[in-house]
N, C-alpha and C. Protein backbone atom coordinates (compact mmCIF):
# COMPACT_ATOMS: atom_id res chain seq x y z
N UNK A 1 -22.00 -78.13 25.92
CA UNK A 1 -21.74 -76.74 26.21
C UNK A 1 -21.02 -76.09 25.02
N UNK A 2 -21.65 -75.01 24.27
CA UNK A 2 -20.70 -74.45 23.58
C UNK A 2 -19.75 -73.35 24.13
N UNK A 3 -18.43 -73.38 23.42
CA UNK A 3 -17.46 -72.17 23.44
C UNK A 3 -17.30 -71.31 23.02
N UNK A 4 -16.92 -70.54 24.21
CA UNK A 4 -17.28 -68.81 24.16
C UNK A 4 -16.23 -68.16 23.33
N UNK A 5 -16.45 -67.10 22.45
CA UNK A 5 -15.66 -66.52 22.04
C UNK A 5 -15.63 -65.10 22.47
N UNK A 6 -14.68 -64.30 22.42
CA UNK A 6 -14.44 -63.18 22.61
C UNK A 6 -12.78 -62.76 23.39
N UNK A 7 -12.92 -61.22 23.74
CA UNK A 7 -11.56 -61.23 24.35
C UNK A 7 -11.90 -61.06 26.20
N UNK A 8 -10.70 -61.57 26.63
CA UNK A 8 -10.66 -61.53 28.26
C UNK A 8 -10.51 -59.90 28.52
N UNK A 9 -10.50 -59.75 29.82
CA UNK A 9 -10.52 -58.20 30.14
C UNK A 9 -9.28 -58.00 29.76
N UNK A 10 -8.05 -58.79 30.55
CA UNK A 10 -6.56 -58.81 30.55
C UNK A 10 -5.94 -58.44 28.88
N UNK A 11 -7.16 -59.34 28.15
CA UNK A 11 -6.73 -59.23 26.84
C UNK A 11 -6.76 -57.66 26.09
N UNK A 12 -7.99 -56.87 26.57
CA UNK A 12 -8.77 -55.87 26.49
C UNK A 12 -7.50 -54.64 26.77
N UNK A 13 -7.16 -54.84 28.05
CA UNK A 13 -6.50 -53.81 28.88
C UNK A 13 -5.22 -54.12 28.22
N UNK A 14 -4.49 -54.83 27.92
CA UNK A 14 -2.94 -54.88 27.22
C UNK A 14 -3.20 -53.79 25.90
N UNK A 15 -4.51 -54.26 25.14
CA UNK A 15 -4.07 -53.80 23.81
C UNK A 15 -4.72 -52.20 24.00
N UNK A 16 -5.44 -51.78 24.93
CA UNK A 16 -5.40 -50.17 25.01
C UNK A 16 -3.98 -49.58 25.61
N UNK A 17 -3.75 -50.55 26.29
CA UNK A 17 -2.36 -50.16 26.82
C UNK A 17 -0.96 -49.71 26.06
N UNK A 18 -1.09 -50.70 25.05
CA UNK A 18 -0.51 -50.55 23.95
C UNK A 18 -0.83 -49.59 22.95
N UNK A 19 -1.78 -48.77 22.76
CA UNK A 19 -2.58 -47.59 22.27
C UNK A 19 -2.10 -46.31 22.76
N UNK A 20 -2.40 -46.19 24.25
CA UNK A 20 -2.35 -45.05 24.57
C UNK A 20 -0.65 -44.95 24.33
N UNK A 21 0.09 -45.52 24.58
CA UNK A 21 1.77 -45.64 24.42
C UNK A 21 1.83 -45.15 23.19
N UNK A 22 1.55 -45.54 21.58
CA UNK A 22 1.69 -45.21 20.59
C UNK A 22 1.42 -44.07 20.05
N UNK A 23 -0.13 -43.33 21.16
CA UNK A 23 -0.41 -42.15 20.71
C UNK A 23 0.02 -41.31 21.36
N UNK A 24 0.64 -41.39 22.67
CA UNK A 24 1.37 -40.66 23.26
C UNK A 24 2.83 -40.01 22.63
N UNK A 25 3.23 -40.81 21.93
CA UNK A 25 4.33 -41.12 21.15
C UNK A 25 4.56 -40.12 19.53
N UNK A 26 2.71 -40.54 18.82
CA UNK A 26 2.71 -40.28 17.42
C UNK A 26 2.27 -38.74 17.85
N UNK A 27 1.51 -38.47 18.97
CA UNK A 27 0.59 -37.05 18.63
C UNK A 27 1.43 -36.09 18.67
N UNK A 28 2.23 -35.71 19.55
CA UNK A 28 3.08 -34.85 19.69
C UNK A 28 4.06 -34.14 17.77
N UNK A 29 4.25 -35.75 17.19
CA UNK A 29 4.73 -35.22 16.31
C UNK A 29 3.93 -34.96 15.13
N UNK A 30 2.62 -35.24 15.20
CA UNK A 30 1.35 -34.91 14.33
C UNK A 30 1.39 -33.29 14.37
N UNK A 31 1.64 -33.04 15.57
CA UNK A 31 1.32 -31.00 15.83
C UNK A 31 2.40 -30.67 15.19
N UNK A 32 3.79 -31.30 15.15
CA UNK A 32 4.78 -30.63 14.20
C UNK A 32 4.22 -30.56 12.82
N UNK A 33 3.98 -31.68 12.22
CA UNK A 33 3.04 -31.80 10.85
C UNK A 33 2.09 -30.60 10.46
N UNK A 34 1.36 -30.45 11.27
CA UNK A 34 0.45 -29.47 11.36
C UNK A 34 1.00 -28.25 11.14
N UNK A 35 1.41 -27.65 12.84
CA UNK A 35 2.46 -26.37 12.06
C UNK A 35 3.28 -26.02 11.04
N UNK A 36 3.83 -27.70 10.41
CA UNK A 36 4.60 -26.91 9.55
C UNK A 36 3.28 -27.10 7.51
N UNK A 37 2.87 -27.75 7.76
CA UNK A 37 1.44 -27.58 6.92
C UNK A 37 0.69 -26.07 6.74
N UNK A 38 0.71 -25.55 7.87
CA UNK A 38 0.26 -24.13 8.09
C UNK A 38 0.98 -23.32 7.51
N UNK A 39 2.16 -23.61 7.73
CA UNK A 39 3.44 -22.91 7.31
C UNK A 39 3.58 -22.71 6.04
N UNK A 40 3.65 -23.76 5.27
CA UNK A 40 3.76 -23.85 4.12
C UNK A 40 2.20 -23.16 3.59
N UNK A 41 0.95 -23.25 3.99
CA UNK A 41 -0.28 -23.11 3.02
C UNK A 41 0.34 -21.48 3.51
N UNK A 42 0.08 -20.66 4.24
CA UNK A 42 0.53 -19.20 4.50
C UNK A 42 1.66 -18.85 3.33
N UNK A 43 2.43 -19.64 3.48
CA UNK A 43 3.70 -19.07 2.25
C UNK A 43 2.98 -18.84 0.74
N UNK A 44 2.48 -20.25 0.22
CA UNK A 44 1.84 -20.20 -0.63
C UNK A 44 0.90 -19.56 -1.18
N UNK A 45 -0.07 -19.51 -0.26
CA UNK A 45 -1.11 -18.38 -0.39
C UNK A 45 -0.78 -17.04 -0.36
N UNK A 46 0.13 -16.28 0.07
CA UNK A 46 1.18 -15.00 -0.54
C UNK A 46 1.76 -15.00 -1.22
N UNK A 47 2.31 -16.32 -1.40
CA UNK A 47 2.92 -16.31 -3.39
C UNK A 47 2.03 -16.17 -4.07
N UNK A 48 0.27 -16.70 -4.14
CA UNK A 48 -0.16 -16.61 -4.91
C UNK A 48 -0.99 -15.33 -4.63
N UNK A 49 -1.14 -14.59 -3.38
CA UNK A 49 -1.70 -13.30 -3.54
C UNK A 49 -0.95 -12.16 -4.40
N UNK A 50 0.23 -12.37 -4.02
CA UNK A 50 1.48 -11.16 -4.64
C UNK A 50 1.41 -11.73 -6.09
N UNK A 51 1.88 -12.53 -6.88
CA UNK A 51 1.54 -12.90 -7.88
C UNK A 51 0.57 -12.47 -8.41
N UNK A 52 -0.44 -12.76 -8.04
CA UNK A 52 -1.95 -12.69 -8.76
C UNK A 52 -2.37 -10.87 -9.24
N UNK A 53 -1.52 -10.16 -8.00
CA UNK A 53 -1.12 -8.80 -7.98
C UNK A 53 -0.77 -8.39 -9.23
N UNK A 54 0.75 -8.89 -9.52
CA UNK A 54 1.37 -8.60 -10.38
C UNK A 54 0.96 -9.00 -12.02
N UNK A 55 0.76 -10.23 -12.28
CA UNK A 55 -0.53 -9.94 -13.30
C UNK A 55 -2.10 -9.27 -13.40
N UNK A 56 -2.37 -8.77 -12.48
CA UNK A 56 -3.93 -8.11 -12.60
C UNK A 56 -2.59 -6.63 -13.36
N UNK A 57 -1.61 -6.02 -12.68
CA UNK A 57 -1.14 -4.93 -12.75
C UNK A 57 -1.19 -5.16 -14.64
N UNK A 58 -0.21 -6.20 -14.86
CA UNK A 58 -0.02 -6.37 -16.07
C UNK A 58 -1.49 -6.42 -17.36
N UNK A 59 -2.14 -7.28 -16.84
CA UNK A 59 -3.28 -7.49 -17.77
C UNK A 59 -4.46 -5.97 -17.90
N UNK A 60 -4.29 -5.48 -16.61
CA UNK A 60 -5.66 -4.29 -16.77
C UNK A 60 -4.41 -3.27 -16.98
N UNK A 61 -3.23 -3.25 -17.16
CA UNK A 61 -2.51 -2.33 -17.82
C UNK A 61 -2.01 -0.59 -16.78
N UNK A 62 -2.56 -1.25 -15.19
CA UNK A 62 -2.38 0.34 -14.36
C UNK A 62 -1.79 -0.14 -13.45
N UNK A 63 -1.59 0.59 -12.09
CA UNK A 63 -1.22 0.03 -10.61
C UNK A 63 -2.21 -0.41 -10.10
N UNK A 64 -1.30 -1.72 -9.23
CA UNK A 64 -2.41 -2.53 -8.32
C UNK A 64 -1.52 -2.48 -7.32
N UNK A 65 -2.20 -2.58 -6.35
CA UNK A 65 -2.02 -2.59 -4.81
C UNK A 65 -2.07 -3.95 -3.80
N UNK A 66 -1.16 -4.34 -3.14
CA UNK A 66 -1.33 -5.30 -2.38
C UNK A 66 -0.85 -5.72 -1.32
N UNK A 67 -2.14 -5.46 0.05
CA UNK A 67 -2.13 -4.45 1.11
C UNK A 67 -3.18 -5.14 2.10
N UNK A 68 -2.82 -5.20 3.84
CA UNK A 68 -3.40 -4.97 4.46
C UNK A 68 -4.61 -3.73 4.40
N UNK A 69 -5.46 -3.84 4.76
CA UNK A 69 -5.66 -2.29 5.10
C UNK A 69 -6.25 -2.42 6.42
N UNK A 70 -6.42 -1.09 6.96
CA UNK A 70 -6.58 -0.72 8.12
C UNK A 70 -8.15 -0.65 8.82
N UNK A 71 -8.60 -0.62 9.36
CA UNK A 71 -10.38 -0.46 9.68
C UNK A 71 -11.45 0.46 9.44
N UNK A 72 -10.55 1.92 8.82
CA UNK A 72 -11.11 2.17 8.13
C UNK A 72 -11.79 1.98 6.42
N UNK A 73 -11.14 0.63 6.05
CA UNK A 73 -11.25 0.42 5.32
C UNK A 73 -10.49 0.74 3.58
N UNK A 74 -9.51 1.92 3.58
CA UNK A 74 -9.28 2.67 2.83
C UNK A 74 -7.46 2.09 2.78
N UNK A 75 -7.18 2.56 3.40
CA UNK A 75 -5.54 2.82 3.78
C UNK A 75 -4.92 1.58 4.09
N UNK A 76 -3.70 1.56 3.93
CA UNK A 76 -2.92 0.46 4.40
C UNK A 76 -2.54 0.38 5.29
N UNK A 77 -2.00 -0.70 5.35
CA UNK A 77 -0.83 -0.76 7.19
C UNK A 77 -1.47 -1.64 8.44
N UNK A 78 -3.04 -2.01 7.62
CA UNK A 78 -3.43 -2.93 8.81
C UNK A 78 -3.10 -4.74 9.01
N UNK A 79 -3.59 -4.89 9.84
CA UNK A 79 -3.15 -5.90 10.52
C UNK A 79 -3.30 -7.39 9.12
N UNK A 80 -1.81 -7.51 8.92
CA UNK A 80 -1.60 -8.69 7.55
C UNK A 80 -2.16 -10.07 8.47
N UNK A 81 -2.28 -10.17 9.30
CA UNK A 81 -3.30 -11.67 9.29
C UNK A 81 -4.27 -11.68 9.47
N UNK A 82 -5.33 -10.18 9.24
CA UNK A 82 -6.56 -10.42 8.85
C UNK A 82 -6.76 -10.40 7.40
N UNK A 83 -5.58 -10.37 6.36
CA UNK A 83 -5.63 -11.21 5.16
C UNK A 83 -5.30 -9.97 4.11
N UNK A 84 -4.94 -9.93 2.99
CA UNK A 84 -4.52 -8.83 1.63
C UNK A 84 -5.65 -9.01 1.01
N UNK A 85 -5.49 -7.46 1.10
CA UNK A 85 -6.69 -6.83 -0.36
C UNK A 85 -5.59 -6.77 -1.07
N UNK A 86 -6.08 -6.82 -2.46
CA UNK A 86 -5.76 -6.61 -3.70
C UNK A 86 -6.90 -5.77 -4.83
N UNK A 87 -5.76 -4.29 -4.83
CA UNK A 87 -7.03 -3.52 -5.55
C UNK A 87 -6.36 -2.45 -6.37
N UNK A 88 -6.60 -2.56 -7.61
CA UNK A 88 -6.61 -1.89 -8.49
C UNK A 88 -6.40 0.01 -8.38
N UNK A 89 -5.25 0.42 -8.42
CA UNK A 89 -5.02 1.78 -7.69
C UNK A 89 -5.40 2.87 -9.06
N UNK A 90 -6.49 3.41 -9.32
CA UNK A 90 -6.65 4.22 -10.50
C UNK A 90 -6.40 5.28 -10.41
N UNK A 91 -5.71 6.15 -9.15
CA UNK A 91 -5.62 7.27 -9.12
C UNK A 91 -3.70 7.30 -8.26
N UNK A 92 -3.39 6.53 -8.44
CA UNK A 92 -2.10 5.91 -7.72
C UNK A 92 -1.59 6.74 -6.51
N UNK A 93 -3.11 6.34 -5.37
CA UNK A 93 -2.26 7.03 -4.24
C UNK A 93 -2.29 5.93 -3.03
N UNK A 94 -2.41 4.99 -3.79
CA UNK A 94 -2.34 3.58 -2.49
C UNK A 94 -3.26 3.17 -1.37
N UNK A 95 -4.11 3.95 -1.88
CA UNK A 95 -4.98 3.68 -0.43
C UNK A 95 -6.92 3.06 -1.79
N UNK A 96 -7.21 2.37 -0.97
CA UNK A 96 -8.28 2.33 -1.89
C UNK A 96 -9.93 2.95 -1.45
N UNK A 97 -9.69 3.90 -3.01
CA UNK A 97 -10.53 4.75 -2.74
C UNK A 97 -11.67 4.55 -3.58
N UNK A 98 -13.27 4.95 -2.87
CA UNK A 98 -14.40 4.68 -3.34
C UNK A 98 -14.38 4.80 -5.02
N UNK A 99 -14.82 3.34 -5.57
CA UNK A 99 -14.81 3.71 -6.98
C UNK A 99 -13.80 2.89 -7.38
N UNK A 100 -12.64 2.33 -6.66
CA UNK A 100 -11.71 1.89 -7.26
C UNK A 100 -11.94 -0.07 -6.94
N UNK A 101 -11.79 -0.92 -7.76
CA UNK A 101 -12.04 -2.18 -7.76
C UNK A 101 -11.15 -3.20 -6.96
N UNK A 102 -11.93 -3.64 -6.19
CA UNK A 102 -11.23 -4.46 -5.77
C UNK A 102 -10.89 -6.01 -6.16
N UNK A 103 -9.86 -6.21 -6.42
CA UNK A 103 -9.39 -7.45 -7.09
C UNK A 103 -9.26 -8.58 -6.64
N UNK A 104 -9.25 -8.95 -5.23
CA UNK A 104 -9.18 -10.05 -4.62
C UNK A 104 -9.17 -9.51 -3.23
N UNK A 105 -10.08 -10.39 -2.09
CA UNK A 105 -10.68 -9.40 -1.09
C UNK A 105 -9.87 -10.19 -0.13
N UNK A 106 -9.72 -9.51 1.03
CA UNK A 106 -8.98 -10.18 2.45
C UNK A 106 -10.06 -11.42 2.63
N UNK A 107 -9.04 -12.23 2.99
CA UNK A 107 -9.45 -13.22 4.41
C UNK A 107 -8.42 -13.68 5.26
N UNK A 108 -8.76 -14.02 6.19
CA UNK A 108 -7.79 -14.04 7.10
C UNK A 108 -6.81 -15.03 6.85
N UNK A 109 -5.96 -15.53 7.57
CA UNK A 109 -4.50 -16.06 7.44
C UNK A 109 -4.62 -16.87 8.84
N UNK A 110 -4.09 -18.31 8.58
CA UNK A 110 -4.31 -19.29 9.85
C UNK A 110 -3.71 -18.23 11.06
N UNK A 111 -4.17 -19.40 12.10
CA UNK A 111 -4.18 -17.91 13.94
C UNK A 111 -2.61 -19.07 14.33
N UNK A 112 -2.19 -20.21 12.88
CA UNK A 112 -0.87 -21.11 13.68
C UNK A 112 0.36 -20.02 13.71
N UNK A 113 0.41 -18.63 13.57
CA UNK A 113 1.48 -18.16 13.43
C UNK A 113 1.01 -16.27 13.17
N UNK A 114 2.29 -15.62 12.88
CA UNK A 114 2.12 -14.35 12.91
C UNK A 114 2.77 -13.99 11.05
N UNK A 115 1.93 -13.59 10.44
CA UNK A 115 2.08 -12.59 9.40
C UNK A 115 2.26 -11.45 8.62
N UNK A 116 3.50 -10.76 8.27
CA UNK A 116 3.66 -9.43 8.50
C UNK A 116 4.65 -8.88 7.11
N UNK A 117 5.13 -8.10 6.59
CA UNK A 117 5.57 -7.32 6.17
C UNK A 117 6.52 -7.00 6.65
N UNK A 118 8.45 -7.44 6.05
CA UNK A 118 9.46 -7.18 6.81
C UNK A 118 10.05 -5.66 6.45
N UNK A 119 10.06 -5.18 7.85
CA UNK A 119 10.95 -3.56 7.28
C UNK A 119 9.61 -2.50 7.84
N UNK A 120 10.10 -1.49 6.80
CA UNK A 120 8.91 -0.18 7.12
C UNK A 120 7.99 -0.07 6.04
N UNK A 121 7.86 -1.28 5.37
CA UNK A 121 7.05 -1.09 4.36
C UNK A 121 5.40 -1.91 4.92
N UNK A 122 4.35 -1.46 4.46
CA UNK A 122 3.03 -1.88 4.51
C UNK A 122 2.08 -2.38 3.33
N UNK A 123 2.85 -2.25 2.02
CA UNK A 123 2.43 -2.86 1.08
C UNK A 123 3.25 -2.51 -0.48
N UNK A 124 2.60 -3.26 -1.31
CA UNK A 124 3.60 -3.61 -2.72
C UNK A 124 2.40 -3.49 -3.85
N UNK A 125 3.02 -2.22 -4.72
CA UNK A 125 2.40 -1.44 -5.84
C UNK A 125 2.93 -2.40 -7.00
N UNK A 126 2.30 -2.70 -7.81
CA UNK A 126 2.98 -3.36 -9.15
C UNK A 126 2.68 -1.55 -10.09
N UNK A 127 3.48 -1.78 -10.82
CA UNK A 127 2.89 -1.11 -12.08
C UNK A 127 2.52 -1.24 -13.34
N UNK A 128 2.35 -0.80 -14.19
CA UNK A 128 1.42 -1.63 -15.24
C UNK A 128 2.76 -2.96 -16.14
N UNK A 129 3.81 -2.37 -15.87
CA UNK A 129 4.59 -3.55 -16.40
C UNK A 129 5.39 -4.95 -15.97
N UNK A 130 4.58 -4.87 -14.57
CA UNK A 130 4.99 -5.57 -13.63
C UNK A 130 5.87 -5.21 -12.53
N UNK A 131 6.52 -3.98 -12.66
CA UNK A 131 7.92 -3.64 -12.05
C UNK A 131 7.20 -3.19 -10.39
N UNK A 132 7.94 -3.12 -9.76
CA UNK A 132 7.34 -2.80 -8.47
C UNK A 132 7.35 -1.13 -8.43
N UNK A 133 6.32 -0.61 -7.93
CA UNK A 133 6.76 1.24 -7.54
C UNK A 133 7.03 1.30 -6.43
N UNK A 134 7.59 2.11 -6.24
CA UNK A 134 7.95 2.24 -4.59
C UNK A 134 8.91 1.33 -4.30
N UNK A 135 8.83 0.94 -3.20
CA UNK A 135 9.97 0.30 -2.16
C UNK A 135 9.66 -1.56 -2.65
N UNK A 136 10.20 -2.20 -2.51
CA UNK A 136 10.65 -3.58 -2.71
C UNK A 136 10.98 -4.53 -1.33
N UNK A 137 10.75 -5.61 -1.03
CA UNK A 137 10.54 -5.93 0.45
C UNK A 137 9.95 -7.24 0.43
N UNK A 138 9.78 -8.13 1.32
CA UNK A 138 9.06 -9.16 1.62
C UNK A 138 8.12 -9.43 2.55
N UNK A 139 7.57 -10.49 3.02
CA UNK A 139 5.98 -10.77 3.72
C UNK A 139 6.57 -12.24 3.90
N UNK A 140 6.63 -12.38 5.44
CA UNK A 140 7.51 -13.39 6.45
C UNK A 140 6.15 -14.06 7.31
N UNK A 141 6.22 -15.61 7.42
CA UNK A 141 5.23 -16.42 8.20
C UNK A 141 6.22 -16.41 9.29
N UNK A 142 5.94 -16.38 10.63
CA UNK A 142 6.78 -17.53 11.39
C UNK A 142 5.39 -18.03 12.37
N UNK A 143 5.77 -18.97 12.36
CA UNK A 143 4.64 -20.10 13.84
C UNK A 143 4.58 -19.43 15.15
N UNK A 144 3.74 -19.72 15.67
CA UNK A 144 3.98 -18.81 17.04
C UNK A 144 4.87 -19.55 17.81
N UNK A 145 5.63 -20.48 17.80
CA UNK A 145 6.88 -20.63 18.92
C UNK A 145 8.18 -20.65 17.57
N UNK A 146 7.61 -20.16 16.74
CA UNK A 146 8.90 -19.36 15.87
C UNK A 146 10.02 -20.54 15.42
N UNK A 147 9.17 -22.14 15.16
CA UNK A 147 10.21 -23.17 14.65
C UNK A 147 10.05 -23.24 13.31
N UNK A 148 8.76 -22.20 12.98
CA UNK A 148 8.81 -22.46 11.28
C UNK A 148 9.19 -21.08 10.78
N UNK A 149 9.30 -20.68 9.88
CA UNK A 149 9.79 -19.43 9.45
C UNK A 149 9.52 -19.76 7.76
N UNK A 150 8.75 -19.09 6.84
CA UNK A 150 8.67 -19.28 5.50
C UNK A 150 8.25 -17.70 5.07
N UNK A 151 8.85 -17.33 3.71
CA UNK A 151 7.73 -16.07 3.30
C UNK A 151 7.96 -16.12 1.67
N UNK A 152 8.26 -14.73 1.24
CA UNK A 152 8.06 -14.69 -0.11
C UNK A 152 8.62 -13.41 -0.33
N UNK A 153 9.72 -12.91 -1.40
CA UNK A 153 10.38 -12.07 -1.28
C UNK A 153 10.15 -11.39 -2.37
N UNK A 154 9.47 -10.03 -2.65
CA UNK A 154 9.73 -8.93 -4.04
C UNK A 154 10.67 -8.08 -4.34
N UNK A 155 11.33 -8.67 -5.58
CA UNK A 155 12.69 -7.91 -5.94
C UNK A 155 11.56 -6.01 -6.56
N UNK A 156 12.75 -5.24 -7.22
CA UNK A 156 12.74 -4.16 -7.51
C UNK A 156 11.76 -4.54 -8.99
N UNK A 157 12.44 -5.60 -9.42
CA UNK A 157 12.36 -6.02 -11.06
C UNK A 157 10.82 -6.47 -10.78
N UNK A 158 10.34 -6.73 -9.78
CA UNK A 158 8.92 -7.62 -9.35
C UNK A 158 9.29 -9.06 -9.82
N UNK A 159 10.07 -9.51 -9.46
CA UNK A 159 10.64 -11.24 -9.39
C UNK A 159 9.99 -11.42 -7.87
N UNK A 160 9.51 -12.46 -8.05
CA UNK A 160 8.80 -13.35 -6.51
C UNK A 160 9.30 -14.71 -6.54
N UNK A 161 9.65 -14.61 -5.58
CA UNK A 161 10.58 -15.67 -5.42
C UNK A 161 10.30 -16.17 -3.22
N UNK A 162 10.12 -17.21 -3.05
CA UNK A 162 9.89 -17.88 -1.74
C UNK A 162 11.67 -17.39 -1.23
N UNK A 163 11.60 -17.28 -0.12
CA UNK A 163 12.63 -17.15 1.10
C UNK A 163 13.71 -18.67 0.83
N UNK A 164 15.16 -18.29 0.99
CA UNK A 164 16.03 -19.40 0.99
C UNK A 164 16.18 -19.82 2.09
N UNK A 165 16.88 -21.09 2.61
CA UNK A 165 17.34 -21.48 3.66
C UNK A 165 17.97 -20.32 4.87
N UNK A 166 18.98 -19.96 3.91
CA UNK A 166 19.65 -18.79 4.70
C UNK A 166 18.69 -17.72 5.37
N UNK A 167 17.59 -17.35 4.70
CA UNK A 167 16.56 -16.01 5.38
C UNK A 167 15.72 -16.91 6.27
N UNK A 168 15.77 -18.18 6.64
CA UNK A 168 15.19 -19.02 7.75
C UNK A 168 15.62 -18.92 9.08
N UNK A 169 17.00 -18.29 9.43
CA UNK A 169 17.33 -18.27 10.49
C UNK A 169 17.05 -18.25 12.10
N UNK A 170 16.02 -16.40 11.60
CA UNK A 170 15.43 -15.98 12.52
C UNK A 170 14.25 -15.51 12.17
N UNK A 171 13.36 -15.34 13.02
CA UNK A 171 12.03 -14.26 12.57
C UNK A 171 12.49 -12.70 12.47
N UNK A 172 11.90 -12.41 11.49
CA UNK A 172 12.28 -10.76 11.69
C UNK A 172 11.19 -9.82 11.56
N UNK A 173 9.94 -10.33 11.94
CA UNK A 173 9.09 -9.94 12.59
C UNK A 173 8.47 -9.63 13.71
């Protein structure tokens, strides 16, 4: 008679048993991973939209714009997690108007959180020397149960610089 190899049921059922325990365990903190992954690509990807701003301003030598816009397509102020236009303002009245180039087109912004513009401001003008026109302000991530909090802050001077510990506190969005 030859001998059988393989595993017993008993053997079978311990080691799923031992599975579901571990993933019960690991998954929960996988979704922290995640959110805060989100967190961070959102930050980044507005450092590098606002940035990318501020040299187009510099290199094509005029104002650039960098802006929600709204559904009509033109104006600012719309909804920042369906993503920043970036567009070239040739007539410097902030809104982008037929004729004027657009420099880097919206896409949307992960749905792990809410994206916005802190204050009463709706968007950030470079001017041709980098300096900001207008008002000065930042663009804040937080997660939707509000444990992550990251953004990206524009001085007057147009210095960009990511959010410190201290502006982590709360959402202020």
């Amino acid at each position: 008679m030859t001998k059988q190899t393989g595993f017993t049921l008993l053997e079978l059922m311990i080691t799923i048993a031992i599975a579901v325990v571990l993933l019960g365990i690991g998954v929960p903190s996988m979704n922290s991973l995640f959110q805060s992954m989100a967190a961070d690509a959102s930050s980044n990807r507005m450092m590098r939209e606002v940035r990318f701003a501020r040299s187009q301003a510099i290199n094509l030598n005029q104002r650039v714009v960098v802006c929600a816009l709204k559904a009509n397509g033109s104006d600012c102020g719309g909804e920042v997690n369906s993503g920043l236009t970036v567009f070239a303002d040739d007539n410097n009245n902030g809104k982008l108007d037929s004729g004027e180039k657009v420099l880097l087109a919206a896409e949307p912004f992960t749905k792990a959180g809410n994206i916005d513009f802190k204050g009463a401001i709706d968007s950030f003008s470079f001017q041709s020397d980098g300096l900001i026109a207008g008002a000065s302000g930042s663009l804040y991530f937080c997660s939707n149960d509000n444990s992550y909090i990251d953004g990206v802050v524009i001085s007057k001077g147009g210095n960009i610089r990511f959010i410190t510990d201290s502006e982590k506190s709360s959402c202020p969005i």
